[in-house]
PDB file of N, CA and C in Angstrom:
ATOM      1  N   UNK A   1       0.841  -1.173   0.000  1.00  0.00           N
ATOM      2  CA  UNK A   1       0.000   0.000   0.000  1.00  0.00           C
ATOM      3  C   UNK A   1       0.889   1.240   0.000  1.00  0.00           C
ATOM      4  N   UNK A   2       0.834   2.546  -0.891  1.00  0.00           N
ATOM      5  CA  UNK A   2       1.530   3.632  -1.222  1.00  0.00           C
ATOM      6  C   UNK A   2       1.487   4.414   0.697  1.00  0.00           C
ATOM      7  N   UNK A   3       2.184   4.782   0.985  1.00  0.00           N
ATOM      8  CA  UNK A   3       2.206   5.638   2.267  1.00  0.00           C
ATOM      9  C   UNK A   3       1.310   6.667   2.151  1.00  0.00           C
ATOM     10  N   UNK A   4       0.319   7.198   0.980  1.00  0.00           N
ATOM     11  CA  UNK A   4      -0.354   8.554   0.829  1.00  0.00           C
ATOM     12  C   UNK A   4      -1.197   7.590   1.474  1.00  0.00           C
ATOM     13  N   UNK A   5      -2.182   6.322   0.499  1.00  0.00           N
ATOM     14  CA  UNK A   5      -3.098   5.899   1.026  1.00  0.00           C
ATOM     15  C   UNK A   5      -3.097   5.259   2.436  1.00  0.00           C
ATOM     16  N   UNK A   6      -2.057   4.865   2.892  1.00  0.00           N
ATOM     17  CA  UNK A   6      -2.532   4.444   4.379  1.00  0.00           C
ATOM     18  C   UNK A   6      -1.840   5.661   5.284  1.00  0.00           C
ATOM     19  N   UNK A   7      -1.534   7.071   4.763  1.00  0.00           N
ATOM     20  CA  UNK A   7      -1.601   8.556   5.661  1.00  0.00           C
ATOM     21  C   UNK A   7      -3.442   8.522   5.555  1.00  0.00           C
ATOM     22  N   UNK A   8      -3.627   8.731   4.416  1.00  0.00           N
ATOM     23  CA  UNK A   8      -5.517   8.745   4.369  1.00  0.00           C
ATOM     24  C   UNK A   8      -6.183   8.037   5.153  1.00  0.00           C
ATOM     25  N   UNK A   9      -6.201   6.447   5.088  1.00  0.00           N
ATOM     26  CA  UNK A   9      -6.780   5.908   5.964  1.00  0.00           C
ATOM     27  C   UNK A   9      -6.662   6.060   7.205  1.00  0.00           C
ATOM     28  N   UNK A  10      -5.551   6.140   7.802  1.00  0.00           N
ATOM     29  CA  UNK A  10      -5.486   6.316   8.919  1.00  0.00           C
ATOM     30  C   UNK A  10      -5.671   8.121   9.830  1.00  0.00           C
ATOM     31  N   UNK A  11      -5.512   8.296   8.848  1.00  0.00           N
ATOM     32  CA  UNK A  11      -6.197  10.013   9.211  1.00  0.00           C
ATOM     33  C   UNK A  11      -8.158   9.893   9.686  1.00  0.00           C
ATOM     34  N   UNK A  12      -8.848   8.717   8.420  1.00  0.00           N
ATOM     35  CA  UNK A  12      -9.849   8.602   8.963  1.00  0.00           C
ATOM     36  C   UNK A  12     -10.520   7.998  10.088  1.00  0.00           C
ATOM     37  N   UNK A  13      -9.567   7.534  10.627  1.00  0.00           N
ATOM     38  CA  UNK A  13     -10.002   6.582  11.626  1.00  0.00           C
ATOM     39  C   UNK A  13      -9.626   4.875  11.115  1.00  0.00           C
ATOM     40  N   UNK A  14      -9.076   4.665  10.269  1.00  0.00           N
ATOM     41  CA  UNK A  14      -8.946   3.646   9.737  1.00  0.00           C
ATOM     42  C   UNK A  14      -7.484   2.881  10.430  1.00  0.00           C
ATOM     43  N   UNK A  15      -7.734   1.710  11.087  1.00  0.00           N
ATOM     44  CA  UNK A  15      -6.538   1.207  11.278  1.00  0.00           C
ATOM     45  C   UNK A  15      -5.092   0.134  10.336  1.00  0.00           C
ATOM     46  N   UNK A  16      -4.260   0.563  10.097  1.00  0.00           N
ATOM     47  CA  UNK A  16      -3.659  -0.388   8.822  1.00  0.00           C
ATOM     48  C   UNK A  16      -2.636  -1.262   9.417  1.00  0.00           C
ATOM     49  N   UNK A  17      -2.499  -2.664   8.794  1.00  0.00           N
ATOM     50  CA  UNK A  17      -1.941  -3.650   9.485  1.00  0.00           C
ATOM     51  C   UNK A  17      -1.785  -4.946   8.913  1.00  0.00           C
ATOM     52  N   UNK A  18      -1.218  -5.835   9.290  1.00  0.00           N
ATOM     53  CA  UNK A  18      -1.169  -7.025   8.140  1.00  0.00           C
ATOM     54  C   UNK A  18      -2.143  -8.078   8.499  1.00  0.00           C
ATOM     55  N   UNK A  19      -1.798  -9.007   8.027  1.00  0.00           N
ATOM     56  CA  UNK A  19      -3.024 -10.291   8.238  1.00  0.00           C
ATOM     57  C   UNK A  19      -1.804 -10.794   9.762  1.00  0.00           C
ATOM     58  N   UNK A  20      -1.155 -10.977   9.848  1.00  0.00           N
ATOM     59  CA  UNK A  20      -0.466 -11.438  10.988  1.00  0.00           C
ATOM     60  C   UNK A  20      -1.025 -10.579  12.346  1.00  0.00           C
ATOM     61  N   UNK A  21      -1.291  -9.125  12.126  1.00  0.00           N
ATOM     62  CA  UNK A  21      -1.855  -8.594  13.353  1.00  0.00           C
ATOM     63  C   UNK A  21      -3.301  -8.602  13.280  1.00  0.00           C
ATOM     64  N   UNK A  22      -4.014  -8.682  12.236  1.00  0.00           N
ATOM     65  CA  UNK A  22      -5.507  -8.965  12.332  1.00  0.00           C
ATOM     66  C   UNK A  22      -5.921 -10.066  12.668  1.00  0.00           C
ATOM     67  N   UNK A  23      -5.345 -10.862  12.321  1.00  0.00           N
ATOM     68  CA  UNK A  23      -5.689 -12.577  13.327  1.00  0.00           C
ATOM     69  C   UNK A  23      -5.084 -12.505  14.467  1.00  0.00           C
ATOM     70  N   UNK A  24      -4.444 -11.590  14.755  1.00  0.00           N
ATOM     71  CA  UNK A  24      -3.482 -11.865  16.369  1.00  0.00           C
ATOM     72  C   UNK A  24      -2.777 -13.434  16.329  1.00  0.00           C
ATOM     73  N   UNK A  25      -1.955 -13.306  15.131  1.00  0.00           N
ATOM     74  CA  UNK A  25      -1.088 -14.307  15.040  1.00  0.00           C
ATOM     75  C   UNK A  25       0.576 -14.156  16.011  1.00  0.00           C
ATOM     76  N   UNK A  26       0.543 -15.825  16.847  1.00  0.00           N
ATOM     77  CA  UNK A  26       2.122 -15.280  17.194  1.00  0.00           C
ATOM     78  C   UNK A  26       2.606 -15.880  16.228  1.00  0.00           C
ATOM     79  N   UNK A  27       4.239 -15.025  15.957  1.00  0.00           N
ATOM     80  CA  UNK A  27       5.264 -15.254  14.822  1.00  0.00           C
ATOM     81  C   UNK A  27       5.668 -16.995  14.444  1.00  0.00           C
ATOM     82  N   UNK A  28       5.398 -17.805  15.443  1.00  0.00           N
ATOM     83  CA  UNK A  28       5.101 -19.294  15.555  1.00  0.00           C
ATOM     84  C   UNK A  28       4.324 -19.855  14.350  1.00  0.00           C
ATOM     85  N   UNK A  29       2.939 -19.508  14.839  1.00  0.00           N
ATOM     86  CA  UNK A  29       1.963 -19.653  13.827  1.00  0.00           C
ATOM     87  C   UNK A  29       1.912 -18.785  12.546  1.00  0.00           C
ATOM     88  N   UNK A  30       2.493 -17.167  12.319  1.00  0.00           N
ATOM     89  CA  UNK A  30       2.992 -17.123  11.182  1.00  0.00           C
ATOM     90  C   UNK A  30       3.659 -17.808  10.292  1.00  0.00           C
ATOM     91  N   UNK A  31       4.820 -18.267  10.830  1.00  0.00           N
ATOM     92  CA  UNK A  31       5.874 -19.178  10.167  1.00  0.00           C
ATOM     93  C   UNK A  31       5.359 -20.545   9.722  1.00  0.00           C
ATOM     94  N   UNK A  32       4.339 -21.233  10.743  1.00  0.00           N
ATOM     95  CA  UNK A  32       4.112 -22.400  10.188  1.00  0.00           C
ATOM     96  C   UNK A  32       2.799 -21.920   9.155  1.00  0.00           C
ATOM     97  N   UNK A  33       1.905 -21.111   8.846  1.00  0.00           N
ATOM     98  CA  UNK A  33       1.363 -21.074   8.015  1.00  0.00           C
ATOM     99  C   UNK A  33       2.136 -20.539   6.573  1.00  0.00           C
ATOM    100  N   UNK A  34       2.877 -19.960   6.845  1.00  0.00           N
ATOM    101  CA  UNK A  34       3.750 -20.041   5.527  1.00  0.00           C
ATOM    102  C   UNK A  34       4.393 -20.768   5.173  1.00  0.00           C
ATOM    103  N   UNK A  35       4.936 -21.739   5.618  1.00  0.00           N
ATOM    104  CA  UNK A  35       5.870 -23.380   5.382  1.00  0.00           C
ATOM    105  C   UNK A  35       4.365 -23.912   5.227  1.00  0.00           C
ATOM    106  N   UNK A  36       3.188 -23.902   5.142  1.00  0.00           N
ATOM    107  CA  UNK A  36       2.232 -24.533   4.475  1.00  0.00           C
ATOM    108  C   UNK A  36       2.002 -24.259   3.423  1.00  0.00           C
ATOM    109  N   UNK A  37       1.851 -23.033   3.095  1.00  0.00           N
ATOM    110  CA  UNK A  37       1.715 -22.558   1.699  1.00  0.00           C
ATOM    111  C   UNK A  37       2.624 -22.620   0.888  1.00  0.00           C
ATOM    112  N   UNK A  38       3.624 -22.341   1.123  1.00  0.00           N
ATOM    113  CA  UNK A  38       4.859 -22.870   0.425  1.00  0.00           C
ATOM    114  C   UNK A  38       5.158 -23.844   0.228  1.00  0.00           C
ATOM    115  N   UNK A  39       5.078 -25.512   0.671  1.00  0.00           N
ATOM    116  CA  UNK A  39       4.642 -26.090   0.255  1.00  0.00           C
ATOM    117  C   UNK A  39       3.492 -26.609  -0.578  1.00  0.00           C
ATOM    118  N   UNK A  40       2.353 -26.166  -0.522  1.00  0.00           N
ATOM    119  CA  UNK A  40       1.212 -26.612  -1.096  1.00  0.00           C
ATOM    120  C   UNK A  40       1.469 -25.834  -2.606  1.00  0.00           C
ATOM    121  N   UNK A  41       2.204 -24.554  -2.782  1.00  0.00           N
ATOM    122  CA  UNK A  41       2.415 -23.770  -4.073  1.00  0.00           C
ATOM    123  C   UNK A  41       3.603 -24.899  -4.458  1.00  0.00           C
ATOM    124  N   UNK A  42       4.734 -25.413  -3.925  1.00  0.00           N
ATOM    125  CA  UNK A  42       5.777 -26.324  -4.433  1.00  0.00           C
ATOM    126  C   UNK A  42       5.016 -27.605  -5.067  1.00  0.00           C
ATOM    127  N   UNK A  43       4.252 -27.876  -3.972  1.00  0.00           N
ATOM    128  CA  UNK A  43       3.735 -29.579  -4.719  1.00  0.00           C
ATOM    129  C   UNK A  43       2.586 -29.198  -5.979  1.00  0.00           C
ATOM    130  N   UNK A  44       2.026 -27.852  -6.420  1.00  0.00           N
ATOM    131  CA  UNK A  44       1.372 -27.828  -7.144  1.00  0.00           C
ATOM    132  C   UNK A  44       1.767 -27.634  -8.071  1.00  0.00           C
ATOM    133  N   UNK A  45       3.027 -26.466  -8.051  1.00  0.00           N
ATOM    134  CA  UNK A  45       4.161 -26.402  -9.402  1.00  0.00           C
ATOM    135  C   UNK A  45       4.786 -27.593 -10.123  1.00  0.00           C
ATOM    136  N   UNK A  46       5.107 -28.901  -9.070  1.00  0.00           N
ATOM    137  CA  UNK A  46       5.854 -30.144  -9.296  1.00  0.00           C
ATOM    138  C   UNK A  46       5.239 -30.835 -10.124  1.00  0.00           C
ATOM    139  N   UNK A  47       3.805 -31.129  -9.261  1.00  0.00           N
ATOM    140  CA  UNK A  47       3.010 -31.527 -10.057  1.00  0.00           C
ATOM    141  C   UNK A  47       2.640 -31.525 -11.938  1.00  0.00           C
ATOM    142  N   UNK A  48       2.581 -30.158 -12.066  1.00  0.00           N
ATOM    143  CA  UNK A  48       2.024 -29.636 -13.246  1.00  0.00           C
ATOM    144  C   UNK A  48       3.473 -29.619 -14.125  1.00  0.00           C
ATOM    145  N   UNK A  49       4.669 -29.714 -13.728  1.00  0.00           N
ATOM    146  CA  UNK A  49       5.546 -29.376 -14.505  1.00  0.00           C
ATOM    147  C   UNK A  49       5.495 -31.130 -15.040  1.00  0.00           C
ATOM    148  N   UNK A  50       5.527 -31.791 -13.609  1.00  0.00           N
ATOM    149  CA  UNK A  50       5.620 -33.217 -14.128  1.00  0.00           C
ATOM    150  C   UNK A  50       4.299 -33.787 -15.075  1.00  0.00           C
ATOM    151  N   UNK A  51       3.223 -32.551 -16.102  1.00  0.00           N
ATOM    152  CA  UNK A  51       1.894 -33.375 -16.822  1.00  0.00           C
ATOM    153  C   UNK A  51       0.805 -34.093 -16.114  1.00  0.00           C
ATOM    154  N   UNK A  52       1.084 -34.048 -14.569  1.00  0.00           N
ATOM    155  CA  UNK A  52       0.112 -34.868 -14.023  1.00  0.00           C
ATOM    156  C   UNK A  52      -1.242 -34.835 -13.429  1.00  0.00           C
ATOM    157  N   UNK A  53      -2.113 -35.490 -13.642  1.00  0.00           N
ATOM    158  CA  UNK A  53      -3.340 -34.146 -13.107  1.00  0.00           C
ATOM    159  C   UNK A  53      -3.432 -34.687 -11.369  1.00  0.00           C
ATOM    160  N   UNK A  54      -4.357 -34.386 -10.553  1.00  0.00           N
ATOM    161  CA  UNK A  54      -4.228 -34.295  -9.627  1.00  0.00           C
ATOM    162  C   UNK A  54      -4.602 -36.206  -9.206  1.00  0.00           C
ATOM    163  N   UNK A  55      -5.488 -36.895 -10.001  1.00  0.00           N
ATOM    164  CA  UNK A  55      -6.153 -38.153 -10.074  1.00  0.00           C
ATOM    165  C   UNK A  55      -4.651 -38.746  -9.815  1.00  0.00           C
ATOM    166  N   UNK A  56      -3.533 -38.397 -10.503  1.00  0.00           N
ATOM    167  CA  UNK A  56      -2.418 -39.614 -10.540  1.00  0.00           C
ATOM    168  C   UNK A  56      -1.439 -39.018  -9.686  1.00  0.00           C
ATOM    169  N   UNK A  57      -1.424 -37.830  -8.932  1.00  0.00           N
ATOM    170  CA  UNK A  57      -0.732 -37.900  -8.148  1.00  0.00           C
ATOM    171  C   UNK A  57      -0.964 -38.715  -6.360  1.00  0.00           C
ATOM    172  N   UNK A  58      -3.004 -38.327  -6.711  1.00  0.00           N
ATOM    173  CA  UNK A  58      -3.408 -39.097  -5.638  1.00  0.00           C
ATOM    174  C   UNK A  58      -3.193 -40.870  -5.446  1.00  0.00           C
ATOM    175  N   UNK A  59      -2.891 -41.159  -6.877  1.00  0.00           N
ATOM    176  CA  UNK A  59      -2.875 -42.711  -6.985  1.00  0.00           C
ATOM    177  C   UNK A  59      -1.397 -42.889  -6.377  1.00  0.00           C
ATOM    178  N   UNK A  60      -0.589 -41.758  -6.709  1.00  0.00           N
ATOM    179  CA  UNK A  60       0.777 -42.388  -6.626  1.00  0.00           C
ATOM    180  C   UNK A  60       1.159 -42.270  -4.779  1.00  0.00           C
ATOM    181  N   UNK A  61       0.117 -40.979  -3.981  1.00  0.00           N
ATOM    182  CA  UNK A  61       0.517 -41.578  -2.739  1.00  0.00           C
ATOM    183  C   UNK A  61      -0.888 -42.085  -2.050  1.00  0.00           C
ATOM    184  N   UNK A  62      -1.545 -42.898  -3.048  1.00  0.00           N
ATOM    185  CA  UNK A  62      -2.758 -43.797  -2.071  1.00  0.00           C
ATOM    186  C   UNK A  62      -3.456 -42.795  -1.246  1.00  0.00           C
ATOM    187  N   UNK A  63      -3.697 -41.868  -2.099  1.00  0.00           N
ATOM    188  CA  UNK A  63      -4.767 -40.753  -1.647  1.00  0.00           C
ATOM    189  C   UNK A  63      -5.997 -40.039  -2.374  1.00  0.00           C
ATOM    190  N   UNK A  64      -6.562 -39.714  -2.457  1.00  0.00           N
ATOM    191  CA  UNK A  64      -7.402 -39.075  -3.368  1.00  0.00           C
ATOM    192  C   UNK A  64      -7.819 -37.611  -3.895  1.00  0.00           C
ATOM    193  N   UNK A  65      -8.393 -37.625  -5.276  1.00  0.00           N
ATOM    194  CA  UNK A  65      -7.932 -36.269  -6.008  1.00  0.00           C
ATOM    195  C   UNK A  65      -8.457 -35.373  -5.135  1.00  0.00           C
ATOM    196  N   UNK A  66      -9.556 -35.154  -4.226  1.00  0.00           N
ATOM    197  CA  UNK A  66     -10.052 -33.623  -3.247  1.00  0.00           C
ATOM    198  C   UNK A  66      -9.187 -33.778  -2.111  1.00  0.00           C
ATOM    199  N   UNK A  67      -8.274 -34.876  -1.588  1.00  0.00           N
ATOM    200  CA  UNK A  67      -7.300 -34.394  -0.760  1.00  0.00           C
ATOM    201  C   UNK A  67      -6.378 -34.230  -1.262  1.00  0.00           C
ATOM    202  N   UNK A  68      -5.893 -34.283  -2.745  1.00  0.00           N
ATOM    203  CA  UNK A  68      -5.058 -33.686  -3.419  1.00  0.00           C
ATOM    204  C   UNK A  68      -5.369 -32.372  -3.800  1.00  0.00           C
ATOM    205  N   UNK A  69      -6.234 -31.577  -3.995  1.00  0.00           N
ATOM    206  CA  UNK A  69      -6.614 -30.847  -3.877  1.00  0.00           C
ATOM    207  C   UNK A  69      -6.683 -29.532  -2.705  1.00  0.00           C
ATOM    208  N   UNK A  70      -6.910 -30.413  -1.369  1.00  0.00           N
ATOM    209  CA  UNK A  70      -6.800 -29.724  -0.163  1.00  0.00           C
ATOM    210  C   UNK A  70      -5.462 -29.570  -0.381  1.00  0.00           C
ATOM    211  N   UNK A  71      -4.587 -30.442  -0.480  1.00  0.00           N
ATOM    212  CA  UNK A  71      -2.730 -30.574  -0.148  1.00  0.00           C
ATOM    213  C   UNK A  71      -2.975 -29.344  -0.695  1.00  0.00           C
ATOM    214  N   UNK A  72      -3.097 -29.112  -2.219  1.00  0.00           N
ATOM    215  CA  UNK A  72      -2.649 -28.016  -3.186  1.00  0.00           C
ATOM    216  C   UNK A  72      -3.437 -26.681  -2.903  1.00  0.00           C
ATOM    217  N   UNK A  73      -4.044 -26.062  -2.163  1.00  0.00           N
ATOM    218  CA  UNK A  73      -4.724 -25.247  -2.037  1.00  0.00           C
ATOM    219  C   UNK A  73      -4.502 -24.715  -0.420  1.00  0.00           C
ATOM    220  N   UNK A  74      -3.591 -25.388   0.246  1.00  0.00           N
ATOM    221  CA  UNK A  74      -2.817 -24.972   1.669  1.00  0.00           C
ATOM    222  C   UNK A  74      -3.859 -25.601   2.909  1.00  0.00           C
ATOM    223  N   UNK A  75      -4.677 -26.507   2.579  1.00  0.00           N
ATOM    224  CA  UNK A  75      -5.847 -26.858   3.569  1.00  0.00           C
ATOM    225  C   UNK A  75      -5.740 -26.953   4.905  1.00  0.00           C
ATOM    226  N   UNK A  76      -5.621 -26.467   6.319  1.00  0.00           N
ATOM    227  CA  UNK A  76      -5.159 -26.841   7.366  1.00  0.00           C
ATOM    228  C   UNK A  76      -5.528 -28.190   7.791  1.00  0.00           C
ATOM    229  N   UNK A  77      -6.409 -28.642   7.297  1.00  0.00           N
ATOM    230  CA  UNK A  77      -6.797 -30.631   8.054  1.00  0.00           C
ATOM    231  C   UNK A  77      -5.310 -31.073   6.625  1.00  0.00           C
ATOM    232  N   UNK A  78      -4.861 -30.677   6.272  1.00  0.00           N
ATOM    233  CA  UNK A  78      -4.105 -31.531   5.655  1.00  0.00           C
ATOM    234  C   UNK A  78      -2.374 -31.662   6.282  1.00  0.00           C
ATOM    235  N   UNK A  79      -1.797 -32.835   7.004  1.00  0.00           N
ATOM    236  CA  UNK A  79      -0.430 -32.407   7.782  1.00  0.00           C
ATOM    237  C   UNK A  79       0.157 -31.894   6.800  1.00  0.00           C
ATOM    238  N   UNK A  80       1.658 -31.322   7.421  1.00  0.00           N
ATOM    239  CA  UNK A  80       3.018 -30.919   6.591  1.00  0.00           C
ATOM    240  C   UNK A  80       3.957 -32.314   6.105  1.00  0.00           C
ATOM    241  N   UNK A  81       3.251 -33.614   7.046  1.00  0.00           N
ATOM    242  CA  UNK A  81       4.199 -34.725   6.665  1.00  0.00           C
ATOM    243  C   UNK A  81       3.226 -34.896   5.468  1.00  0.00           C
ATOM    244  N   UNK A  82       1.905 -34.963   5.092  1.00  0.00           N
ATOM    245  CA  UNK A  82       1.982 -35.459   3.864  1.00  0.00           C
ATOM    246  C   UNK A  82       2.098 -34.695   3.013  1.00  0.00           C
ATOM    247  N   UNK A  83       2.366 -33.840   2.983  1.00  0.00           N
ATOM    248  CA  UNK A  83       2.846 -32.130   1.990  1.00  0.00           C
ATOM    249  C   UNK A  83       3.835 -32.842   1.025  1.00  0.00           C
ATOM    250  N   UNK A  84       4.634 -32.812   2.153  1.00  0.00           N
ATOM    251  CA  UNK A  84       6.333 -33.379   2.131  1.00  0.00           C
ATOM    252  C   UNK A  84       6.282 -34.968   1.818  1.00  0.00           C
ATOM    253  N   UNK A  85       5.969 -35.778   1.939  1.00  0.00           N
ATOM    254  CA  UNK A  85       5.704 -36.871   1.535  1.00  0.00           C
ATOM    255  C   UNK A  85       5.238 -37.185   0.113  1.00  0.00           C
ATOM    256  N   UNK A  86       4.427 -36.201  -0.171  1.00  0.00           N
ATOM    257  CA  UNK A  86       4.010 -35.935  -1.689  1.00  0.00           C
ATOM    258  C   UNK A  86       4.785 -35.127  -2.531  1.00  0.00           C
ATOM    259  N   UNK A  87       5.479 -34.404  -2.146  1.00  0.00           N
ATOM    260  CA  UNK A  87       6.446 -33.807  -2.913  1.00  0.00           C
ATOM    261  C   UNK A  87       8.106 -34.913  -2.685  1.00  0.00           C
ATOM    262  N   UNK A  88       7.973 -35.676  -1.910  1.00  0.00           N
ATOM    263  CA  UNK A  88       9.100 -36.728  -2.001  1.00  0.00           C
ATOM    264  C   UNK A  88       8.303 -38.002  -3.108  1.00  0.00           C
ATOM    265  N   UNK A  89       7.110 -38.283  -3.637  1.00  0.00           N
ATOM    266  CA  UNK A  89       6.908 -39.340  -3.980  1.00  0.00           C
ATOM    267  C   UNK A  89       6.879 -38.697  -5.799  1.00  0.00           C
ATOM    268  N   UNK A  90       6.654 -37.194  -5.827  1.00  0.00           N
ATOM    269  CA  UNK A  90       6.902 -36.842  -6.930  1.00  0.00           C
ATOM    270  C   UNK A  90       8.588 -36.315  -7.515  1.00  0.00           C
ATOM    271  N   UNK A  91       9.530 -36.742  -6.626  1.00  0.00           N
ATOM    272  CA  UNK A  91      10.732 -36.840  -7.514  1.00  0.00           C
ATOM    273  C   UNK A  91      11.828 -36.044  -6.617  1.00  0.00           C
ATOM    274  N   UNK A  92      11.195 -34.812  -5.295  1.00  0.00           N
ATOM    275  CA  UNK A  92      11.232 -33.559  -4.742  1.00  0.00           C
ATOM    276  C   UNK A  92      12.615 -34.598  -3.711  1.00  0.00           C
ATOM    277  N   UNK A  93      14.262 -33.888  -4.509  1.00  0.00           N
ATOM    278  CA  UNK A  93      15.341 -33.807  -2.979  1.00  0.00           C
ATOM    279  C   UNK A  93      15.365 -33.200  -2.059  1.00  0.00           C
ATOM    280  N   UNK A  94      15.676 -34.051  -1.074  1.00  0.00           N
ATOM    281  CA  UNK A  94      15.867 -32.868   0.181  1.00  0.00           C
ATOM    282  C   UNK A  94      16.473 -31.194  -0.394  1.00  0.00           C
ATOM    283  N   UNK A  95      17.516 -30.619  -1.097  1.00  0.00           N
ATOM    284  CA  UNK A  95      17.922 -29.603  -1.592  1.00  0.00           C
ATOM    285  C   UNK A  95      16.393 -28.736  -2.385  1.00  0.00           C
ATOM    286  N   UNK A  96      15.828 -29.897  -2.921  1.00  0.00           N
ATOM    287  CA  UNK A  96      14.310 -29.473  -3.783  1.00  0.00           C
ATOM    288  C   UNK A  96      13.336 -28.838  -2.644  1.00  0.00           C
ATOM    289  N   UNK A  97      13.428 -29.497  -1.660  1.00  0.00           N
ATOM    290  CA  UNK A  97      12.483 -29.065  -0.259  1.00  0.00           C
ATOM    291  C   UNK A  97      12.720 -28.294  -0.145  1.00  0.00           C
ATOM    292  N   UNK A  98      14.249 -28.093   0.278  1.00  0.00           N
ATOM    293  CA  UNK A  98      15.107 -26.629   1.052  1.00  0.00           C
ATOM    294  C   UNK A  98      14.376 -25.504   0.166  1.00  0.00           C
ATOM    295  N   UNK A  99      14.529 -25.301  -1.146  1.00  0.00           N
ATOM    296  CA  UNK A  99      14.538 -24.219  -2.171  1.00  0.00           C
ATOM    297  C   UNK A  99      13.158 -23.794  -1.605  1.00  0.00           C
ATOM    298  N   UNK A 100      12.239 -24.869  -1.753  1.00  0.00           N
ATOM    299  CA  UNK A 100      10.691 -24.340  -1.750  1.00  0.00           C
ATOM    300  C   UNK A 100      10.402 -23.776  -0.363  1.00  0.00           C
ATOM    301  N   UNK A 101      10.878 -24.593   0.827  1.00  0.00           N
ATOM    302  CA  UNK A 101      10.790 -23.519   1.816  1.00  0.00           C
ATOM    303  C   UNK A 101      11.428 -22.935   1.986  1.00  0.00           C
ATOM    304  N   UNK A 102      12.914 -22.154   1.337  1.00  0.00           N
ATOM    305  CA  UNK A 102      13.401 -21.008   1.963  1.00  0.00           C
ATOM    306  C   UNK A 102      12.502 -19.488   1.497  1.00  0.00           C
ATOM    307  N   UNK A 103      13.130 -19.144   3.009  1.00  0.00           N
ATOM    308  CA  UNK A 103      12.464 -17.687   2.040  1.00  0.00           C
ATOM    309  C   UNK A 103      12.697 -16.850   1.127  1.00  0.00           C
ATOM    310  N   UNK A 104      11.646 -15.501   0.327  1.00  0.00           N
ATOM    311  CA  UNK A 104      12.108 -15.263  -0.409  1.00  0.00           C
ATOM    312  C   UNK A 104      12.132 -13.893  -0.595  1.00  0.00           C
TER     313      UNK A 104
END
């Protein structure tokens, strides 16, 4: 947001702030919701680079395409071990992991 518009807003009474202070997130739960998403954006890129639709990635870890789906869309009922488990059964090195969760 440009500094004019949040001088404006906040001139009106408007308070400005991120999603980390509007949920009253601690930096804990920041971090692990972003090592979710970052994964779930890695296994969806992997996916698609590897031609596969979501049906055969679910076959390949004995899961199915709407929890392949949840994986890929950051779902919280979905763990980080099978994130990571699915991005290890699609080809993903430990160095491949590192990349996708470091920051950026």
């Amino acid at each position: 947001m440009r500094a004019s518009k949040k001088a404006r807003l906040t001139s009106r009474g408007w308070k400005v702030g991120d999603t980390r202070e509007f949920l009253d997130l601690t930096p804990e739960e920041a971090a692990l919701i972003e090592l979710r998403l970052k994964l779930a954006e890695g296994l969806k890129a992997r996916r698609k680079r590897k031609r596969l639709t979501q049906h055969d990635l679910a076959a390949a870890v004995q899961s199915s395409q709407s929890r392949v789906a949840k994986m890929e869309s950051g779902d919280p009922t979905v763990s980080i071990d099978l994130l990571m488990r699915s991005l290890i059964a699609l080809g993903a090195s430990r160095r491949d992991l590192a990349r996708i969760i470091a920051p950026r």
